[in-house]
Protein backbone atom coordinates (compact mmCIF):
# COMPACT_ATOMS: atom_id res chain seq x y z
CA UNK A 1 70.41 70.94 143.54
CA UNK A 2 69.42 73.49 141.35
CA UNK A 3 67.12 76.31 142.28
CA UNK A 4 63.12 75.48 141.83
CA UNK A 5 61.63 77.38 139.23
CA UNK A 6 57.82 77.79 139.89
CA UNK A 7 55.60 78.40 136.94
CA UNK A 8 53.72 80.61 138.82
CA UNK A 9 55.07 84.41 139.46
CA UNK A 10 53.70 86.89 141.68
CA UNK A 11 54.82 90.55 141.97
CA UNK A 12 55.43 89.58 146.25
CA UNK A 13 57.87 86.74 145.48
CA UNK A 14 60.04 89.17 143.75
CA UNK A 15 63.64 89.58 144.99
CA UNK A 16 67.07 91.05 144.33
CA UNK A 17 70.23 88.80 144.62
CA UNK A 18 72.78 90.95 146.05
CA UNK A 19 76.32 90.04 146.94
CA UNK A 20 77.86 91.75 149.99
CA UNK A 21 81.28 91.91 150.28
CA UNK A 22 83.45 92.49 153.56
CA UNK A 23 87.04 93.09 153.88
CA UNK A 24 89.04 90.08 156.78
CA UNK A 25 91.81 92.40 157.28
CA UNK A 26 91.89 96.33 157.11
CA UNK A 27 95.37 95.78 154.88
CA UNK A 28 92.62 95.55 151.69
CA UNK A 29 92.69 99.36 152.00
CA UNK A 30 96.34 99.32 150.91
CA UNK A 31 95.87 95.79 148.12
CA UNK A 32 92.01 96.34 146.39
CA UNK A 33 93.26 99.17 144.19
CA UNK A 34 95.62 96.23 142.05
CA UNK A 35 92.62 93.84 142.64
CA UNK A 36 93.95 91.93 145.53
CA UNK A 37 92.67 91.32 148.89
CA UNK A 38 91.27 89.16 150.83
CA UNK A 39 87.27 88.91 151.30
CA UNK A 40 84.11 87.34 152.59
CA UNK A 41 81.05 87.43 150.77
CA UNK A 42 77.27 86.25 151.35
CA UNK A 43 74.09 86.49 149.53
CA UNK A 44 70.95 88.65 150.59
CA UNK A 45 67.69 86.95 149.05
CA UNK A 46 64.60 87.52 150.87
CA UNK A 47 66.35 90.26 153.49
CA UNK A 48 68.51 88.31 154.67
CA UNK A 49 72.01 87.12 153.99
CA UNK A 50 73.39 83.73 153.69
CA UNK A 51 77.28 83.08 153.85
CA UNK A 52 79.44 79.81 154.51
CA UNK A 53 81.77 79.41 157.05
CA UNK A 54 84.38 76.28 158.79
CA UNK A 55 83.95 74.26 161.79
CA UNK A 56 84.79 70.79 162.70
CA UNK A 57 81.67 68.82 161.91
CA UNK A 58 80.36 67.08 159.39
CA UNK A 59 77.24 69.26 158.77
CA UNK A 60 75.42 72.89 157.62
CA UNK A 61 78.14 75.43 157.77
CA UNK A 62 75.71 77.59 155.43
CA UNK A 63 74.82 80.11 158.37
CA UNK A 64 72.35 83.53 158.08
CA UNK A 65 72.64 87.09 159.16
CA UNK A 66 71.05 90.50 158.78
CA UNK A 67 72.47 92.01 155.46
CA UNK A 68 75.57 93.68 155.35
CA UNK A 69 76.37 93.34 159.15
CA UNK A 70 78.26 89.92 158.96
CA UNK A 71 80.19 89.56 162.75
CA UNK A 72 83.50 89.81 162.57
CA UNK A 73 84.17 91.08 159.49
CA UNK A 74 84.26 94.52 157.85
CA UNK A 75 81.57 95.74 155.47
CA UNK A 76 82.64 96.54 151.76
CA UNK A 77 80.28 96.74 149.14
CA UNK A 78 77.43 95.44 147.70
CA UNK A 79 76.81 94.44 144.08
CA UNK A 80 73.64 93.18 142.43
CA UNK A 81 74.05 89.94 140.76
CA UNK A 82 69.81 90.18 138.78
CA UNK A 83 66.46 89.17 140.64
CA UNK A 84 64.51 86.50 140.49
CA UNK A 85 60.50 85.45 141.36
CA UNK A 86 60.67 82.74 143.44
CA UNK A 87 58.45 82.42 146.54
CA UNK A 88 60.66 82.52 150.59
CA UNK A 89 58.98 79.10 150.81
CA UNK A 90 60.81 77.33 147.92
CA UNK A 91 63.91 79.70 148.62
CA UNK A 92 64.04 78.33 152.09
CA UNK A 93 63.87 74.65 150.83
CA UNK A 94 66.49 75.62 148.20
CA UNK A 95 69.03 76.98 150.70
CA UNK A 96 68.38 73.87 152.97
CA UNK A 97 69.28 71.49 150.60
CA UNK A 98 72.79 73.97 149.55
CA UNK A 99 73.69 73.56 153.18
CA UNK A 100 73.51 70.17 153.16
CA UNK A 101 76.18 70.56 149.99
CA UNK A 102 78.42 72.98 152.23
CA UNK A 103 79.44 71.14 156.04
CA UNK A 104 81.52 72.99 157.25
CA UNK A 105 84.05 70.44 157.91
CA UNK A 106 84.61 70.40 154.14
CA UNK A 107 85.54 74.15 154.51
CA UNK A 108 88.90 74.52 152.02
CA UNK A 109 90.27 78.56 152.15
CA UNK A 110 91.60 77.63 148.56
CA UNK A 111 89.26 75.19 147.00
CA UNK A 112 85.78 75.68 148.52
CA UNK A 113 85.54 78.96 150.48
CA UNK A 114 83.00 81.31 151.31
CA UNK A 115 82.92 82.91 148.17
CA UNK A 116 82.60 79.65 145.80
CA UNK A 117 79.56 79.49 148.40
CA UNK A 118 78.35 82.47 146.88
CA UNK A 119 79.10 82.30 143.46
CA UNK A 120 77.16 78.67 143.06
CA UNK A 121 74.31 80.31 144.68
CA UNK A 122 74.53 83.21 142.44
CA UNK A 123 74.76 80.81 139.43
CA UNK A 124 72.07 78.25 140.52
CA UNK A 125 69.73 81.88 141.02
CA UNK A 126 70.40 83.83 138.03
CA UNK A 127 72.99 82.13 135.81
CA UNK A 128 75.46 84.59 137.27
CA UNK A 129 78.59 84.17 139.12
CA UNK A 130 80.59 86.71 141.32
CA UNK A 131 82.79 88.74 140.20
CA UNK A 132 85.96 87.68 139.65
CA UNK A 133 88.15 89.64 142.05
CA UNK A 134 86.45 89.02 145.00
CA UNK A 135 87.62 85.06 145.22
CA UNK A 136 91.08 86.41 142.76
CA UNK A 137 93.20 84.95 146.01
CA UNK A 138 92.00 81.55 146.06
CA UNK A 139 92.74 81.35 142.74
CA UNK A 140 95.65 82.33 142.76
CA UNK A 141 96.75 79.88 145.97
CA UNK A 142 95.90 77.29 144.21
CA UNK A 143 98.54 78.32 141.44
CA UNK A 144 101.11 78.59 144.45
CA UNK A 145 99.89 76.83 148.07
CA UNK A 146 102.75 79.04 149.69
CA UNK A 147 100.14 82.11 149.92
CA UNK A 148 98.11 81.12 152.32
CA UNK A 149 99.38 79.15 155.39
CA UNK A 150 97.27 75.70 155.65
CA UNK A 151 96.08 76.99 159.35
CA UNK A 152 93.80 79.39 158.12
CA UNK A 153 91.57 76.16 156.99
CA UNK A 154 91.02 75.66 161.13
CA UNK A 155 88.15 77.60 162.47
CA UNK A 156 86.56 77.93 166.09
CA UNK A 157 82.80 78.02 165.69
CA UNK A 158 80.67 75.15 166.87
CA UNK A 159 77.12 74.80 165.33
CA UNK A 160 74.33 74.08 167.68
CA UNK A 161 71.58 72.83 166.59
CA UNK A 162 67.88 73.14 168.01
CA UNK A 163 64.69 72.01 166.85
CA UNK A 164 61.69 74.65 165.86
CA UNK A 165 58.21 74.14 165.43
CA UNK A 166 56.32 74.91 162.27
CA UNK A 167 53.32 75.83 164.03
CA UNK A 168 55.73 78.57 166.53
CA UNK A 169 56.50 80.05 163.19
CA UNK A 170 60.12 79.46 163.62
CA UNK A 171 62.93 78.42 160.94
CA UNK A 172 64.83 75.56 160.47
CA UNK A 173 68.33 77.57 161.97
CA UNK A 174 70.25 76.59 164.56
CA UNK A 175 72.05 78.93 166.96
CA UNK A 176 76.02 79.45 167.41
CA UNK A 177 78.42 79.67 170.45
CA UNK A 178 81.66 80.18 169.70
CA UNK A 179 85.39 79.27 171.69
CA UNK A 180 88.07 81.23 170.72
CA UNK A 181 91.92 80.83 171.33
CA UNK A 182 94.38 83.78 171.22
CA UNK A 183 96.85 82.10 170.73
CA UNK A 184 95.17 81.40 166.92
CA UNK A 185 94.19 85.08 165.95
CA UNK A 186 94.08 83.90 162.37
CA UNK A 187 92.10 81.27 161.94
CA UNK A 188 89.12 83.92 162.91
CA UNK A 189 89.26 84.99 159.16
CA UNK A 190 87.23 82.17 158.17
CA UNK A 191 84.25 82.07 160.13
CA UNK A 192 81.76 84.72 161.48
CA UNK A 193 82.13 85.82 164.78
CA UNK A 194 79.17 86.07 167.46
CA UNK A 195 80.02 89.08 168.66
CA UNK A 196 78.76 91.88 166.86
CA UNK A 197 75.75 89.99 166.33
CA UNK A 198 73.82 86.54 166.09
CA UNK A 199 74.70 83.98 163.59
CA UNK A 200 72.04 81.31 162.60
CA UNK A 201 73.17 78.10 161.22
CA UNK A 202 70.71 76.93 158.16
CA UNK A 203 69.72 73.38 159.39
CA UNK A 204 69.66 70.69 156.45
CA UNK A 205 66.15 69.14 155.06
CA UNK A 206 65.93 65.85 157.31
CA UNK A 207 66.77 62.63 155.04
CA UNK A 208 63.77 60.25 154.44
């Protein structure tokens, strides 16, 4: 689904489309200069930022945070991608009906990551897509599937889901718990961690 263009335009509905980018491992330091590295990215529309992450269930994996203070992972940059006039209303119903595009059991580190999350956004939006070194690895894996290790597909969060009223004001999100293993440091690259902050999971339109 496309985003909804209203004919209408008011100076309020105005909004930037930012991309903010976060380094998963501090060895980016040593591999952005050559335009390598590996990296997370979400959206801000509206002040606040939308990103995709993995679990195990066939539904939303499209989840929100503040801007630039994704859990887990290590703030980078941020790059503006053009604006747009749309009204929160018609954004929300957009980004509902983009989660229900994204479960995050169809989470793919190579083929449908976090950043081709973003960059569909950003084209659906402005016409725009991200820039091309921030998603360069998954590219390049799927030239060569030795680069990345097929367990970094795995992720531990669990979406929960809970019902809001309209009339309390509230969202259609969902809150997150998470259940970690030690044992599988790495699969923590692909999905936002709880504790530096909360994570809300964008709940999909319900289906006449």
């Amino acid at each position: 689904m496309g985003a909804q263009h209203n004919s209408r335009t008011n100076p309020e509905w105005e909004t930037h489309v930012i991309l903010n980018v976060y380094d998963l491992t501090p060895a980016n330091s040593y591999t952005a200069w050559c335009g390598l590295g590996i990296f997370h990215s979400g959206i801000q529309v509206h002040g606040k930022e939308y990103g995709f992450g993995a679990h195990d269930f066939p539904a939303s994996g499209v989840f929100e945070v503040e801007p630039q203070s994704c859990p887990g992972f290590i703030f980078r940059c941020s790059i503006s991608l053009g604006h747009i006039n749309m009204p929160p209303s018609d954004f929300r119903l957009f980004i509902e009906h983009m989660a229900s595009e994204y479960h995050g059991d169809t989470y793919h580190l190579i083929s449908k990551n976090c950043n081709h999350f973003t960059s569909d956004v950003a084209y659906r939006l402005t016409g725009k897509t991200i820039p091309g070194w921030v998603n360069r690895l998954a590219r390049l894996g799927s030239l060569c599937s030795c680069i990345l290790p097929e367990s970094l597909q795995v992720t531990t969060v669990k979406p929960e889901y809970h019902d809001f009223s309209e009339e309390d004001g509230a969202e259609s999100v969902s809150t997150v718990t998470t259940e970690i293993d030690d044992a599988e440091q790495e699969k923590h690259l692909l999905s936002p961690q709880e504790s530096a902050g909360e994570v809300a999971f964008i709940k999909e339109p319900e289906k006449n």
